[in-house]
Protein backbone atom coordinates (compact mmCIF):
# COMPACT_ATOMS: atom_id res chain seq x y z
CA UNK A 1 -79.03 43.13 10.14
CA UNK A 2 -82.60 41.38 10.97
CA UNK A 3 -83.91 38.85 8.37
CA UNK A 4 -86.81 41.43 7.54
CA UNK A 5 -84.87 44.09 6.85
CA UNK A 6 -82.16 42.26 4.56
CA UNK A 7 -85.36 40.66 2.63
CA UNK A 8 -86.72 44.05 2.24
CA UNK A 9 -83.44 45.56 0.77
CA UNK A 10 -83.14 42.81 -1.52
CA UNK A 11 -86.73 43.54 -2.79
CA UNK A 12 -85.72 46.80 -3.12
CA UNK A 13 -82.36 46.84 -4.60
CA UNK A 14 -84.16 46.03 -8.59
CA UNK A 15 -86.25 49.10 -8.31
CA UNK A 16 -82.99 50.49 -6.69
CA UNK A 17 -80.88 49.92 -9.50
CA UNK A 18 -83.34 51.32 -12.65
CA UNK A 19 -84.02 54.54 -10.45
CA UNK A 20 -80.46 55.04 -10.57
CA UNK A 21 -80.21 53.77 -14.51
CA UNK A 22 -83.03 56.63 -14.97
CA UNK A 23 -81.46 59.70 -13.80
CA UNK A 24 -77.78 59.01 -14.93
CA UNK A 25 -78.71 57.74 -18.47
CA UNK A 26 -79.89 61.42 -19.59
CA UNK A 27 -76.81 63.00 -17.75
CA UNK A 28 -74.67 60.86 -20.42
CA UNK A 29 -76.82 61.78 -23.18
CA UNK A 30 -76.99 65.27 -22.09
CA UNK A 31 -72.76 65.07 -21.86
CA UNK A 32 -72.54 63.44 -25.60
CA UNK A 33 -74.64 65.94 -26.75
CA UNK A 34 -73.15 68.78 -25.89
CA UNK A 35 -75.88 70.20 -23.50
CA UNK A 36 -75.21 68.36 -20.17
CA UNK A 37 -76.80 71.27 -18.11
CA UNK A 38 -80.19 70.03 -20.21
CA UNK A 39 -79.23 66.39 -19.51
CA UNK A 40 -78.90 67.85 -15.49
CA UNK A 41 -82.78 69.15 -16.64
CA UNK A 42 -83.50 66.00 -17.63
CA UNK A 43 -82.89 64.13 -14.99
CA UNK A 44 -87.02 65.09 -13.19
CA UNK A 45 -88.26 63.56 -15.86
CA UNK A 46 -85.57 59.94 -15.13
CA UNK A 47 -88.18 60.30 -11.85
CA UNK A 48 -90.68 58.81 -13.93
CA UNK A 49 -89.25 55.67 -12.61
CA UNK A 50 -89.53 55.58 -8.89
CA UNK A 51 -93.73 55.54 -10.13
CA UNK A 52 -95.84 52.22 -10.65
CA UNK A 53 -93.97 50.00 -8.75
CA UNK A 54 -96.06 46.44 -9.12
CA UNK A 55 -98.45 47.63 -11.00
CA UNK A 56 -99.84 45.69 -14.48
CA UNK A 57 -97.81 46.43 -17.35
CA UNK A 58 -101.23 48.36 -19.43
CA UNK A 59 -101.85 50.29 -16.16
CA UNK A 60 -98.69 50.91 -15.52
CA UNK A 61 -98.02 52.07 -19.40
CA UNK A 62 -100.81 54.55 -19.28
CA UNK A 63 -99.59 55.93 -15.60
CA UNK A 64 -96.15 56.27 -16.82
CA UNK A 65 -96.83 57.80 -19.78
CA UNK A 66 -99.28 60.83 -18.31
CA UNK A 67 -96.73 60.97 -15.39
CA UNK A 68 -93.49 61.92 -17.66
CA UNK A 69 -95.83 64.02 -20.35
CA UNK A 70 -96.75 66.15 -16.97
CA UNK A 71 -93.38 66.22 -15.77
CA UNK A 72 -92.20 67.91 -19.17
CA UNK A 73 -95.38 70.40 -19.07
CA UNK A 74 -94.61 71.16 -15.49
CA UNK A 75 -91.43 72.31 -15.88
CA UNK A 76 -92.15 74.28 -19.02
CA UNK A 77 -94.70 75.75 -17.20
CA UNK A 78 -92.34 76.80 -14.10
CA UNK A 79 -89.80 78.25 -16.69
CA UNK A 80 -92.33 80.60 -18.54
CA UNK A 81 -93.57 81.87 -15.37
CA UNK A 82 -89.99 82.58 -13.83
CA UNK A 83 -89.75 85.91 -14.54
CA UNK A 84 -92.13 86.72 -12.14
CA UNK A 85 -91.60 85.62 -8.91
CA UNK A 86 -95.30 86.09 -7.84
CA UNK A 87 -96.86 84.39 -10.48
CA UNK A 88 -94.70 81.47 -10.15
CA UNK A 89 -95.56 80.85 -6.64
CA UNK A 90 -99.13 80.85 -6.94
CA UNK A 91 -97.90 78.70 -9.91
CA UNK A 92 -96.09 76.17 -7.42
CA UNK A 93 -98.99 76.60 -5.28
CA UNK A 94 -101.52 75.54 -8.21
CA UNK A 95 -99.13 72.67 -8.99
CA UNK A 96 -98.45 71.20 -5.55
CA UNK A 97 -101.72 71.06 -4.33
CA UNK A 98 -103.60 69.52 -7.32
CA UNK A 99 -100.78 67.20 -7.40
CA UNK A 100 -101.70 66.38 -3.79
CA UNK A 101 -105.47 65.88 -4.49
CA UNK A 102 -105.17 63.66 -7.80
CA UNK A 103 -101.82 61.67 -5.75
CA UNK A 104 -103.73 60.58 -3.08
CA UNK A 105 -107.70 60.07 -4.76
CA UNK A 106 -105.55 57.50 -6.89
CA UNK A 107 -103.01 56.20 -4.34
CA UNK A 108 -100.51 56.86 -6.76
CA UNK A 109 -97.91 56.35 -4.14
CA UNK A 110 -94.46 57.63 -2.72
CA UNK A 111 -92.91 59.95 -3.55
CA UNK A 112 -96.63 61.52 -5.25
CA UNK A 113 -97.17 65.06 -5.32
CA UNK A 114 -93.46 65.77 -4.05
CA UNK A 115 -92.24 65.51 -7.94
CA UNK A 116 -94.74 67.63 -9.60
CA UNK A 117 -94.45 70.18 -7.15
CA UNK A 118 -90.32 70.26 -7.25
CA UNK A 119 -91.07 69.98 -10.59
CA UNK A 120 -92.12 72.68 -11.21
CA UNK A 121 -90.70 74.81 -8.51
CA UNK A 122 -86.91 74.23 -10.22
CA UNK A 123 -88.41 75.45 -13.11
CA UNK A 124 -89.69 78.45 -11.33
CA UNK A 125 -85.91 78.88 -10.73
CA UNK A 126 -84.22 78.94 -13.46
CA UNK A 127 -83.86 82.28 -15.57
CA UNK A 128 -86.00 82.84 -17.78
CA UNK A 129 -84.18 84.81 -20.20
CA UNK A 130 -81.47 82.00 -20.96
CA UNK A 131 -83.31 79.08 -20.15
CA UNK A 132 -85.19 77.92 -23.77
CA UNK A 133 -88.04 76.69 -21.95
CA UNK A 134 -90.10 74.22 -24.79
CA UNK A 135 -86.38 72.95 -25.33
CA UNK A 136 -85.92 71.86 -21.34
CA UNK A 137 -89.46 70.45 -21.39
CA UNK A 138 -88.03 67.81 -24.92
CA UNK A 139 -85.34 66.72 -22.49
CA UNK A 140 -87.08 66.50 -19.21
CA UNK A 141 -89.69 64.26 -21.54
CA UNK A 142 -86.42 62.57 -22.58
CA UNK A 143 -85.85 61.10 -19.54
CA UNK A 144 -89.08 60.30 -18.96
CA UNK A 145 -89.27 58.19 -21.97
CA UNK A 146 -86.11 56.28 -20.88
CA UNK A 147 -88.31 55.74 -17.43
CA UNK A 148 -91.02 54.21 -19.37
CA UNK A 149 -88.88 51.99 -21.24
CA UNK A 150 -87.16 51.00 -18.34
CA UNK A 151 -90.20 49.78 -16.48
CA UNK A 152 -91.91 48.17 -19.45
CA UNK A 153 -88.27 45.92 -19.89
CA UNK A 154 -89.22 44.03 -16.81
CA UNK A 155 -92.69 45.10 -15.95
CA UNK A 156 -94.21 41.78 -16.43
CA UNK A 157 -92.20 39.78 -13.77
CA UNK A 158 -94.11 42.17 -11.28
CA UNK A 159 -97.49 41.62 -9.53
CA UNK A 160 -100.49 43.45 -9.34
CA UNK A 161 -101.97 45.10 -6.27
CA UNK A 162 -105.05 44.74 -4.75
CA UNK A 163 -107.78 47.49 -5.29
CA UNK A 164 -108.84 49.26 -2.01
CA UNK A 165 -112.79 48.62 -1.46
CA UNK A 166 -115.28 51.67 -1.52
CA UNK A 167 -115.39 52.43 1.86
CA UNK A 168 -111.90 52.69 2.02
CA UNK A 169 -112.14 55.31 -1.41
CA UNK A 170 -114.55 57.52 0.42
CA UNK A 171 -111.81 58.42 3.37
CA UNK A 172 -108.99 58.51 1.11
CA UNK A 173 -110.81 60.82 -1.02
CA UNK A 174 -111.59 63.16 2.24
CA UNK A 175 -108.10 62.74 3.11
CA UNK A 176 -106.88 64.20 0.20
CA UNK A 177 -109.08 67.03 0.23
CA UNK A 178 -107.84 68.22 3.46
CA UNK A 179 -104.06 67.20 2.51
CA UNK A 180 -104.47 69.62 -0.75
CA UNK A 181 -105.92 72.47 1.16
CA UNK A 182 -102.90 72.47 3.62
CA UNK A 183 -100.26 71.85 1.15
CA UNK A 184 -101.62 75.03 -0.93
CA UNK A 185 -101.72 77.09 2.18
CA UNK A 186 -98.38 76.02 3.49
CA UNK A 187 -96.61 76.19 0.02
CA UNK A 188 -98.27 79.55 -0.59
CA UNK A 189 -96.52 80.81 2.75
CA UNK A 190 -93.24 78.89 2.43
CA UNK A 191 -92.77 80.67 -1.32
CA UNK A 192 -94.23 84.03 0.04
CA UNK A 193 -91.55 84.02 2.79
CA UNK A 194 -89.14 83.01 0.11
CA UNK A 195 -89.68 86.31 -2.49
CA UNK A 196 -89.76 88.57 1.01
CA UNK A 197 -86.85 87.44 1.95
CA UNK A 198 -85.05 87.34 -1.49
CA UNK A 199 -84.27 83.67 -1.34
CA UNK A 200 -82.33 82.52 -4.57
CA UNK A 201 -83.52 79.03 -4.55
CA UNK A 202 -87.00 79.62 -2.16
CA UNK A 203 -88.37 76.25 -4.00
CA UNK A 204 -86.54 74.39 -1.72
CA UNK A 205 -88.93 75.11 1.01
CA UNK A 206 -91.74 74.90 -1.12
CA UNK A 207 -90.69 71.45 -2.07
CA UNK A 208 -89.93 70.79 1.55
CA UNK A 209 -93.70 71.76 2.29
CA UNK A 210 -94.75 68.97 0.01
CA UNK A 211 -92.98 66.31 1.17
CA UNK A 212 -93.42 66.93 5.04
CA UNK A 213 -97.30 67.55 4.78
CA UNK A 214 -98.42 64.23 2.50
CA UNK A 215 -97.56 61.50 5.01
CA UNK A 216 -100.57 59.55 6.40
CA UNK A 217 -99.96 59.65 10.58
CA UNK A 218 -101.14 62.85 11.79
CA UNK A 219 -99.17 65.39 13.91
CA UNK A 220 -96.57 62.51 15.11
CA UNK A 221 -95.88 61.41 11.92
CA UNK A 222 -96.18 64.85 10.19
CA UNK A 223 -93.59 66.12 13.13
CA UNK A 224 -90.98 62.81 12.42
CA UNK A 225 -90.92 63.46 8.41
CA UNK A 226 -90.09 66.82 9.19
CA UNK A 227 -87.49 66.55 11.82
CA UNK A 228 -85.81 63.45 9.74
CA UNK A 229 -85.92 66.13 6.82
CA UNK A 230 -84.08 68.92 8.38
CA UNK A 231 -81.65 66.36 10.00
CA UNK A 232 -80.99 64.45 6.81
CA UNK A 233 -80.75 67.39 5.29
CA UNK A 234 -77.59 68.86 7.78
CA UNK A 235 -75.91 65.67 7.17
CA UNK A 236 -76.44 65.35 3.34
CA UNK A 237 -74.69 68.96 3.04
CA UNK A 238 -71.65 67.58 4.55
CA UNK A 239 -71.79 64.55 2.43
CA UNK A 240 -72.11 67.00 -0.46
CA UNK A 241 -69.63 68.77 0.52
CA UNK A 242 -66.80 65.75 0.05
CA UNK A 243 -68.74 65.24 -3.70
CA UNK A 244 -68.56 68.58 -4.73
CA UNK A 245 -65.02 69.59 -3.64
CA UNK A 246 -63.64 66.64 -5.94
CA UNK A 247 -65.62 68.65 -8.59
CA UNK A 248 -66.93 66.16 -10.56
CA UNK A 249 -67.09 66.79 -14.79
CA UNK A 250 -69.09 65.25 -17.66
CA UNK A 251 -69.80 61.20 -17.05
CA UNK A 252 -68.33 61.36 -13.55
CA UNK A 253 -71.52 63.78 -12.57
CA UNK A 254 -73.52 61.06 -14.30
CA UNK A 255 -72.09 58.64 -12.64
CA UNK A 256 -72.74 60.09 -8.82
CA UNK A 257 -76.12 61.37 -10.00
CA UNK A 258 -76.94 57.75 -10.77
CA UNK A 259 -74.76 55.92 -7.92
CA UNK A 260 -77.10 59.04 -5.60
CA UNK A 261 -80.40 57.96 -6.99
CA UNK A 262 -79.99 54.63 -6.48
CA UNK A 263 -78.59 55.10 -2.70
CA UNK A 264 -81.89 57.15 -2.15
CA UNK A 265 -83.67 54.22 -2.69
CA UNK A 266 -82.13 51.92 -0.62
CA UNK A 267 -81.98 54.25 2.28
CA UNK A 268 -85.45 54.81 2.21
CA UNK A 269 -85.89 50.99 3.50
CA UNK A 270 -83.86 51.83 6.52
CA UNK A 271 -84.97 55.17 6.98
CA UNK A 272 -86.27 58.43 5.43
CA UNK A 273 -83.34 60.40 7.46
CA UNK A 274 -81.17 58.03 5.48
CA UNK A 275 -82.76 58.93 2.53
CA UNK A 276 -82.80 62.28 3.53
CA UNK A 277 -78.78 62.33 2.83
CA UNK A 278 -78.53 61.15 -0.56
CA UNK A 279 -81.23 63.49 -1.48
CA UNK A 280 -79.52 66.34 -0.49
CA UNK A 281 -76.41 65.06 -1.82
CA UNK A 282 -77.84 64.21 -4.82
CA UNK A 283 -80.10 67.78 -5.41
CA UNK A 284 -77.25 70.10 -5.08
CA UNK A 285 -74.97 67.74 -7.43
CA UNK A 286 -77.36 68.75 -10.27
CA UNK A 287 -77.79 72.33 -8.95
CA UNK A 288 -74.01 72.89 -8.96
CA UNK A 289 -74.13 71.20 -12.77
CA UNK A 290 -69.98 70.63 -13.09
CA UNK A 291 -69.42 74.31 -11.81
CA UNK A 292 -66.20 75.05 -9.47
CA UNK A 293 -66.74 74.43 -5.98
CA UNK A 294 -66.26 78.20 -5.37
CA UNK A 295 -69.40 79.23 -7.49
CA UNK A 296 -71.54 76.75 -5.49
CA UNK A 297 -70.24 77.28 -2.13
CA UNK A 298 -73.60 79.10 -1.19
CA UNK A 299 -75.66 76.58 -2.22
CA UNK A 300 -75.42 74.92 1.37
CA UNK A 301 -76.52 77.62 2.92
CA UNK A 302 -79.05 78.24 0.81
CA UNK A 303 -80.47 74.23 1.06
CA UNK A 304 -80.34 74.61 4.77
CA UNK A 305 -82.27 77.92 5.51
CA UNK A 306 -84.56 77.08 2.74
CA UNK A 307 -85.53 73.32 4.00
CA UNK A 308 -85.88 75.08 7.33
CA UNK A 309 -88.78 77.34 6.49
CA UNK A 310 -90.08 74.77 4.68
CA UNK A 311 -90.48 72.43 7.48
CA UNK A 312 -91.65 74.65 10.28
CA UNK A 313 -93.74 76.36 7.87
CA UNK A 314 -95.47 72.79 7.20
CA UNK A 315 -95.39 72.10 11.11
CA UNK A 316 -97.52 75.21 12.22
CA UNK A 317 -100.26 75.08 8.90
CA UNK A 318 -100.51 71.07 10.12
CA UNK A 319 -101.32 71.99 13.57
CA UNK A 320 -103.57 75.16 13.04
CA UNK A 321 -105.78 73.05 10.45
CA UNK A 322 -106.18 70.29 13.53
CA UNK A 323 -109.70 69.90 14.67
CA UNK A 324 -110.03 71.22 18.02
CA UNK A 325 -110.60 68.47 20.45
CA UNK A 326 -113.65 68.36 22.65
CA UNK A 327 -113.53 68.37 26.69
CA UNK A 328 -115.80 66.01 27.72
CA UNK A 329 -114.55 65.84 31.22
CA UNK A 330 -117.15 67.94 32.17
């Protein structure tokens, strides 16, 4: 391993270790209260954490804060609208690409919009009818509040970061315009596809839209974040497979949900394939929520076709919204 890349895992492995603290903390709660399918819930708003990274402890209050009381709305949002599959993808749509827009004008950094919008896109599907949604949103702003806490126990033994100067605001703040408009497109397509089709868990692609489409390096790098996706993806499902055939229960889902979370984050340094893995892994651990293997056996399926449309639906709206180039040969 090269010098730079052990130095950057070791930078890495604090912020590592709370992400992982943040999403298995409300799966035990959820488990010692008696509602660990709420603690599952709970768990988007534990992503709180992987925000504000070396920011100053006031700015970094304030950020956290309006990031885990949006999380909360989000997903009551996405549950109130589930009953109606339209409405909650022009929902998603609303969501992802705002998200997008305010993300980037503020350089809020990774992973930005991508948690709004799967945000609220899980909410989207869950059923409406048995899913209390104002009592989903108190837990998902449970874990939120155990994000906040988290960061402001150490916050002040991080640095600040440098502002950008004006010039460079004016072409973030175009870049995010045009970023929005192609995530709402794409995401509007990806769920459209998804309701057609009859897709149980469509937000999949609509998440995968997000993710592939807010990356700063054009077609090449807009093509690498979504082949490392799909890939990542293939090979998390078999890694997800081992997890969920041991059919984890109460504190042991906590457990991987944390020991996930905080492999994400260290595989991120070396790669976002890497990542890629444990996300996967780690997504249909909380989707399959302690169930037997045999009642969750289509989720695979289901995560690969899904992250599929996503991505090429991403890959074509990226490359008709190019600017046609000019021939000046002659």
């Amino acid at each position: 391993m090269s010098k730079p890349l052990s130095a950057a895992l070791r930078h890495r492995l604090p912020f590592a270790l709370r992400a992982g603290l943040c999403c298995g903390l409300p799966v035990v709660l959820g488990y010692y209260a008696g509602h660990l399918q709420a603690g599952l819930l709970a768990t988007i708003g534990g992503f709180t954490a992987l925000y504000g990274d070396g920011l100053p402890w006031g700015r970094r209050a304030r950020l956290l804060a309006i990031i885990a009381v949006a999380l909360a709305v989000i997903v009551t949002l996405g549950i109130l609208v589930a009953p109606y599959p339209w409405l909650g993808v022009v929902t998603v749509t609303g969501i992802a690409s705002l998200a997008t827009l305010i993300c980037n004008r503020q350089q809020i950094g990774p992973p930005g919009a991508y948690m709004f919008a799967l945000a609220c896109a899980s909410g989207t599907g869950m059923p409406g009818s048995s899913v209390d949604p104002w009592f989903s949103g108190l837990w998902v702003l449970c874990g939120g509040a155990i994000s906040w806490l988290a960061h402001m126990l150490g916050c002040l033994l991080e640095r600040a970061e440098a502002n950008n100067s004006p010039a460079a605001d004016q072409v973030i703040k175009e870049n995010a315009r045009r970023t929005a408009a192609r995530v709402a497109f794409a995401t509007l397509v990806a769920g459209s596809i998804g309701i057609i089709l009859g897709l149980e868990h469509a937000y999949w692609g609509m998440a995968a839209v997000v993710v592939v489409l807010n990356q700063p390096d054009g077609l090449p790098g807009t093509s690498r974040r979504a082949f490392n996706r799909l890939l990542g993806t293939l090979v998390g499902l078999v890694l997800a497979w081992s997890i969920l055939t041991l059919n984890p229960q109460g504190l042991w889902i906590a457990l991987t949900v944390g020991m996930l979370q905080f492999a994400i984050e260290m595989g991120v340094v070396l790669q976002y394939a890497v990542a890629t893995v444990f996300i996967t892994a780690n997504a249909l651990t909380i989707a399959a929520g302690g169930r037997d293997f045999s009642e969750v056996s289509s989720l695979f399926a289901a995560r690969a076709f899904d992250t599929l449309i996503g991505v090429v639906v991403a890959i074509v709206v990226f490359r008709l919204s190019m600017a046609p180039t000019v021939d000046t040969s002659t």
